[in-house]
Protein backbone atom coordinates (compact mmCIF):
# COMPACT_ATOMS: atom_id res chain seq x y z
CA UNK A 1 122.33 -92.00 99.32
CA UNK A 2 121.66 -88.24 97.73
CA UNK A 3 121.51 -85.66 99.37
CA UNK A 4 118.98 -83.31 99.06
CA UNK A 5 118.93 -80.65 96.47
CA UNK A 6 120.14 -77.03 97.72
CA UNK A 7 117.60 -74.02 98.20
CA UNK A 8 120.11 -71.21 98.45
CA UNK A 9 119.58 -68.73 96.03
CA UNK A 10 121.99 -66.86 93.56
CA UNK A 11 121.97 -63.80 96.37
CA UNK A 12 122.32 -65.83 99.06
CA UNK A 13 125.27 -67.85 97.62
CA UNK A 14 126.95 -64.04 96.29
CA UNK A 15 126.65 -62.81 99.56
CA UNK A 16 128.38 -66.22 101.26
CA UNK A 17 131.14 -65.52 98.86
CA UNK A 18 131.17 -61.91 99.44
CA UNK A 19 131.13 -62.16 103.42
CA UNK A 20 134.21 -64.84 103.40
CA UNK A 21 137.08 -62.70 103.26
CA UNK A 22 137.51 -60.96 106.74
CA UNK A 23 137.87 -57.04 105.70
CA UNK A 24 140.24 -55.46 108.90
CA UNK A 25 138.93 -51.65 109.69
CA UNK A 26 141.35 -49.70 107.62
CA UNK A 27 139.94 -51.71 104.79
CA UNK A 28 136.66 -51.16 105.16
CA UNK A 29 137.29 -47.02 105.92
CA UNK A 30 139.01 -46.90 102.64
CA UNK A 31 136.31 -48.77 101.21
CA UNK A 32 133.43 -46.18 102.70
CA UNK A 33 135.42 -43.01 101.21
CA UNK A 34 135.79 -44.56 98.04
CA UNK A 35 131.97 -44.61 97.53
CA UNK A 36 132.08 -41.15 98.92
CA UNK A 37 134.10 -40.45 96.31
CA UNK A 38 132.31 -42.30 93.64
CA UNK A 39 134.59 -44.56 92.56
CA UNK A 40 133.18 -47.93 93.58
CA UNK A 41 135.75 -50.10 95.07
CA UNK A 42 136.41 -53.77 93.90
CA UNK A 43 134.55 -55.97 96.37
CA UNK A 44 136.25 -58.25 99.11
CA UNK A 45 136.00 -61.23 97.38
CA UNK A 46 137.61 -59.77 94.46
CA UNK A 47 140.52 -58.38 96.41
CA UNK A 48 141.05 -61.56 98.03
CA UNK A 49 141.49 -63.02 94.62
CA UNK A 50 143.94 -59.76 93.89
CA UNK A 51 146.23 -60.88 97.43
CA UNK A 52 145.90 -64.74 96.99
CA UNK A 53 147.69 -63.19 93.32
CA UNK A 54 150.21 -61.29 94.63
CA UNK A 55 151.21 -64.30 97.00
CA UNK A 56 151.09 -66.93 94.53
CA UNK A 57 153.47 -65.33 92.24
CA UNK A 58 155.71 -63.82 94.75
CA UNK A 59 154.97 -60.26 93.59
CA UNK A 60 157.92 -57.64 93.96
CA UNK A 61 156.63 -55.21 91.32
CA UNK A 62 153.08 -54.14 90.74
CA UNK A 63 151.26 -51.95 88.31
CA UNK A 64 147.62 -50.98 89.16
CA UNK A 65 145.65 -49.04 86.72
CA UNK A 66 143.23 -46.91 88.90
CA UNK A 67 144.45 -45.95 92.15
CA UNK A 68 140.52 -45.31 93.80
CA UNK A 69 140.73 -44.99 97.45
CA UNK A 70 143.39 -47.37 98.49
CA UNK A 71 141.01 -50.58 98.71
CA UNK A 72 142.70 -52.73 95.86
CA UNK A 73 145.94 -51.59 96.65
CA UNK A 74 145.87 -52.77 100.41
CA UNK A 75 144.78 -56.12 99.21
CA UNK A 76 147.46 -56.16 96.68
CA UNK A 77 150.22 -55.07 99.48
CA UNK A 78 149.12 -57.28 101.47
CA UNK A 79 149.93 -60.52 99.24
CA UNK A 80 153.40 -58.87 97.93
CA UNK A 81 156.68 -59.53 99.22
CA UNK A 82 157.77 -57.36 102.24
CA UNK A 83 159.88 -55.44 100.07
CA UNK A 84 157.30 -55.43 96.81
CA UNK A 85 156.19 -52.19 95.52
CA UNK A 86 153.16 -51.26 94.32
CA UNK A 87 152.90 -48.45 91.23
CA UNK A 88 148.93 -46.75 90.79
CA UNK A 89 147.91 -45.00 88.02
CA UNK A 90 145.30 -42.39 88.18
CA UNK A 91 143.61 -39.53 87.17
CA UNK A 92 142.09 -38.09 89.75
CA UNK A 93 144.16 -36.62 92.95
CA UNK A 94 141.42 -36.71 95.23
CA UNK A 95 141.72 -40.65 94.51
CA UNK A 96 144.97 -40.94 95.33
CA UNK A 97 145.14 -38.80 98.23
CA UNK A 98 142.58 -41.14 99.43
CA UNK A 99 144.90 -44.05 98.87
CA UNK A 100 147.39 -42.20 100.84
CA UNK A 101 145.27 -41.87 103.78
CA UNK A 102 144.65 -45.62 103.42
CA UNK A 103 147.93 -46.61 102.67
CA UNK A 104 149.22 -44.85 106.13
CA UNK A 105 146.44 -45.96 108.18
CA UNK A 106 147.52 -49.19 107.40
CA UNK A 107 151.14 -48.16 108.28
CA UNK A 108 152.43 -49.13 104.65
CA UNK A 109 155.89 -47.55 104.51
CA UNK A 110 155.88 -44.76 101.64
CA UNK A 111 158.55 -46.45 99.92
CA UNK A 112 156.81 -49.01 99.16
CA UNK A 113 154.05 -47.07 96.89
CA UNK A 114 154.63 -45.23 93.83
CA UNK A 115 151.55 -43.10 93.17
CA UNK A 116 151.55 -41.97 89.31
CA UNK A 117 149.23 -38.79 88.78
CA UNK A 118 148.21 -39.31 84.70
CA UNK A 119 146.28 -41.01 82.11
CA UNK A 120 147.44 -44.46 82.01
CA UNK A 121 147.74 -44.86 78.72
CA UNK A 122 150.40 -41.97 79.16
CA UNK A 123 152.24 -43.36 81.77
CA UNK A 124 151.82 -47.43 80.85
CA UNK A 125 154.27 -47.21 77.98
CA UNK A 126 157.15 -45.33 80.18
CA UNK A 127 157.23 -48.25 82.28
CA UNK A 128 159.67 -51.59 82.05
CA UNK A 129 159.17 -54.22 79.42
CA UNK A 130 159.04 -57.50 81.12
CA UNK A 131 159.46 -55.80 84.71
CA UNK A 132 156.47 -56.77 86.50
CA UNK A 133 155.02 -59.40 88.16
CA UNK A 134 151.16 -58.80 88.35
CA UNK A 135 148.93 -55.99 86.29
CA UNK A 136 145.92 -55.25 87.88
CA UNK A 137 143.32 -52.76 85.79
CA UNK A 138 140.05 -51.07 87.45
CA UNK A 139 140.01 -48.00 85.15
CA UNK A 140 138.38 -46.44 82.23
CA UNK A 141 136.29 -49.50 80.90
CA UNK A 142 136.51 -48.61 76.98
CA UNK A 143 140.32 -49.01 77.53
CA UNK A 144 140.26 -52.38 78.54
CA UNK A 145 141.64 -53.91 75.55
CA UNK A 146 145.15 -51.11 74.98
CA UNK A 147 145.57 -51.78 78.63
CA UNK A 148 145.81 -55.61 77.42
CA UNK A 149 148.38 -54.33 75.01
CA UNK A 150 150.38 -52.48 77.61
CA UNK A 151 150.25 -54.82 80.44
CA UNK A 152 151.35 -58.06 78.70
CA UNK A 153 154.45 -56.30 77.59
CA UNK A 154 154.86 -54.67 80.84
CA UNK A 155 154.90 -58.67 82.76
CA UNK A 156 157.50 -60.84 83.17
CA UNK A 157 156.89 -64.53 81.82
CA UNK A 158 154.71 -66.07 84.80
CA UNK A 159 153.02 -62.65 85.40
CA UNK A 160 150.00 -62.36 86.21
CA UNK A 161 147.33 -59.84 85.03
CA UNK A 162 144.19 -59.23 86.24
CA UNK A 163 140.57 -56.88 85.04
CA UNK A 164 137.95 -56.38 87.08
CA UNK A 165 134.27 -55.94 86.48
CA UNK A 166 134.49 -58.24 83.42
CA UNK A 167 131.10 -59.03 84.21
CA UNK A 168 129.97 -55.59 84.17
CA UNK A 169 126.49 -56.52 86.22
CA UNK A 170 125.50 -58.96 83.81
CA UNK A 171 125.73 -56.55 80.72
CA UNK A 172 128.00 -58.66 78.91
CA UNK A 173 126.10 -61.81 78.13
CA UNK A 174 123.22 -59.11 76.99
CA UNK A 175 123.34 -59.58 73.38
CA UNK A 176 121.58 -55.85 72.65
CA UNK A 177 123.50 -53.97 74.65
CA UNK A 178 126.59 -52.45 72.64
CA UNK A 179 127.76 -49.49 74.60
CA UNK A 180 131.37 -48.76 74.50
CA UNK A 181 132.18 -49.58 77.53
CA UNK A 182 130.74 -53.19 77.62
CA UNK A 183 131.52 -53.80 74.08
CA UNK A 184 135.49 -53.19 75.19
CA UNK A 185 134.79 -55.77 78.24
CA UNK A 186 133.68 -58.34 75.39
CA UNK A 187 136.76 -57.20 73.30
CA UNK A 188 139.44 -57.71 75.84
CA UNK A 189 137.63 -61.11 77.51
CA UNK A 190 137.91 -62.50 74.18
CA UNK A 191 141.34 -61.04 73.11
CA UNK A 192 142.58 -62.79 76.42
CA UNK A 193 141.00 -66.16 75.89
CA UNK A 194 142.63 -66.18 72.24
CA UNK A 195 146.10 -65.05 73.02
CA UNK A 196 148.74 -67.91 72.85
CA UNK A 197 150.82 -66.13 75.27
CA UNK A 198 148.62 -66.79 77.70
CA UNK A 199 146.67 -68.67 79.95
CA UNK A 200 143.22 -67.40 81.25
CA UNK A 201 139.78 -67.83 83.65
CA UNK A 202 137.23 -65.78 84.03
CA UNK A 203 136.50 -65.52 87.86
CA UNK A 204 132.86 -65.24 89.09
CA UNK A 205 133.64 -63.27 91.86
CA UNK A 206 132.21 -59.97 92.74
CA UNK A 207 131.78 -58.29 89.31
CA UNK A 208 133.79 -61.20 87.85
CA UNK A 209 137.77 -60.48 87.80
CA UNK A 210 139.15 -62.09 84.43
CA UNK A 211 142.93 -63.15 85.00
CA UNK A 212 145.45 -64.25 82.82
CA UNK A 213 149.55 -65.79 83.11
CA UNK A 214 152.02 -65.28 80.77
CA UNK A 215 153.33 -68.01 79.77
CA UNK A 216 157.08 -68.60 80.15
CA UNK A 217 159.08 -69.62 77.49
């Protein structure tokens, strides 16, 4: 017997997957000043991906390029070890004193966050070869591909690192569109897929979060 054929559309079936995380209240606050702020937060579903992450490879040490208000980092706290710490890279302070109102509201001790002020590309290569367990990038686009650099030196083997908006609304699988900024998602999507040293999937969630291992040796 068959069953019938579904009639929920592409929305409908976004929104299911966008409404199935439960987002607590200090969350969602950090998530309403980021768009104050104008720096557009990676969606629940995405940061559910970014926690189950942090869980699954037991994540002590954490880099995260583009601090925004907090939202990504609570999701990534909240699937690290108890004793994990989370490093943010950004350029803006107003962004990162937005993650520290977040980070307190959601009573994350302060030693447990190290909030870089910089241009990552500055601050990446300062940072311990092999000493991390999980990159996650939401910055400056058209850098996609030197964070790629960075961050697989930066992980340990069975690290995990992560991009989000490798989707970029749809832009990417538009053949005429060529700004930088898409053109660098293309780049780094493929430079992933192609790189022995790892293993990768391209998540459709939110604005699609493309995640790779390292592989050990």
């Amino acid at each position: 017997m068959t069953s019938e054929p579904s009639t929920a559309t592409s929305a409908a079936l976004t929104d299911y997957v966008e409404r199935y995380p439960s987002e607590d209240e200090v969350t969602a606050a950090a998530r309403a000043r980021g768009l104050e702020l104008g720096c557009v937060p990676i969606g629940p579903s995405g940061g559910a991906a970014l926690r189950l992450l942090a869980a699954a490879v037991q994540a002590r040490a954490v880099v995260e390029v583009g601090t925004g208000a907090g939202v990504s980092g609570l999701y990534l706290l909240g699937g690290m070890a108890a004793d994990g710490v989370l490093t943010s890279i950004d350029v803006e302070p107003e962004h990162q004193r937005a993650a520290r109102r977040a980070f307190a509201e959601a009573a994350v001790p302060v030693s447990r966050t190290r909030l870089i002020m910089g241009h990552a590309l500055d601050v990446l290569p300062r940072l311990t070869d092999s000493g991390y367990d999980l990159v996650f990038v939401d910055a400056l686009k058209s850098e996609y591909p030197k964070y790629l650099e960075q961050g697989i030196r930066l992980l340990r083997p069975g690290g995990v690192i992560a991009f989000d908006n490798a989707l970029w609304k749809g832009r990417v699988v538009d053949p005429g569109n060529r700004t930088p900024e898409t053109t660098a998602i293309r780049e780094v999507a493929k430079a992933v897929r192609e790189d022995d040293r790892l293993v990768s999937v391209l998540l459709p969630v939110g604005d699609g979060l493309l995640v790779a291992a390292k592989k050990r040796a």
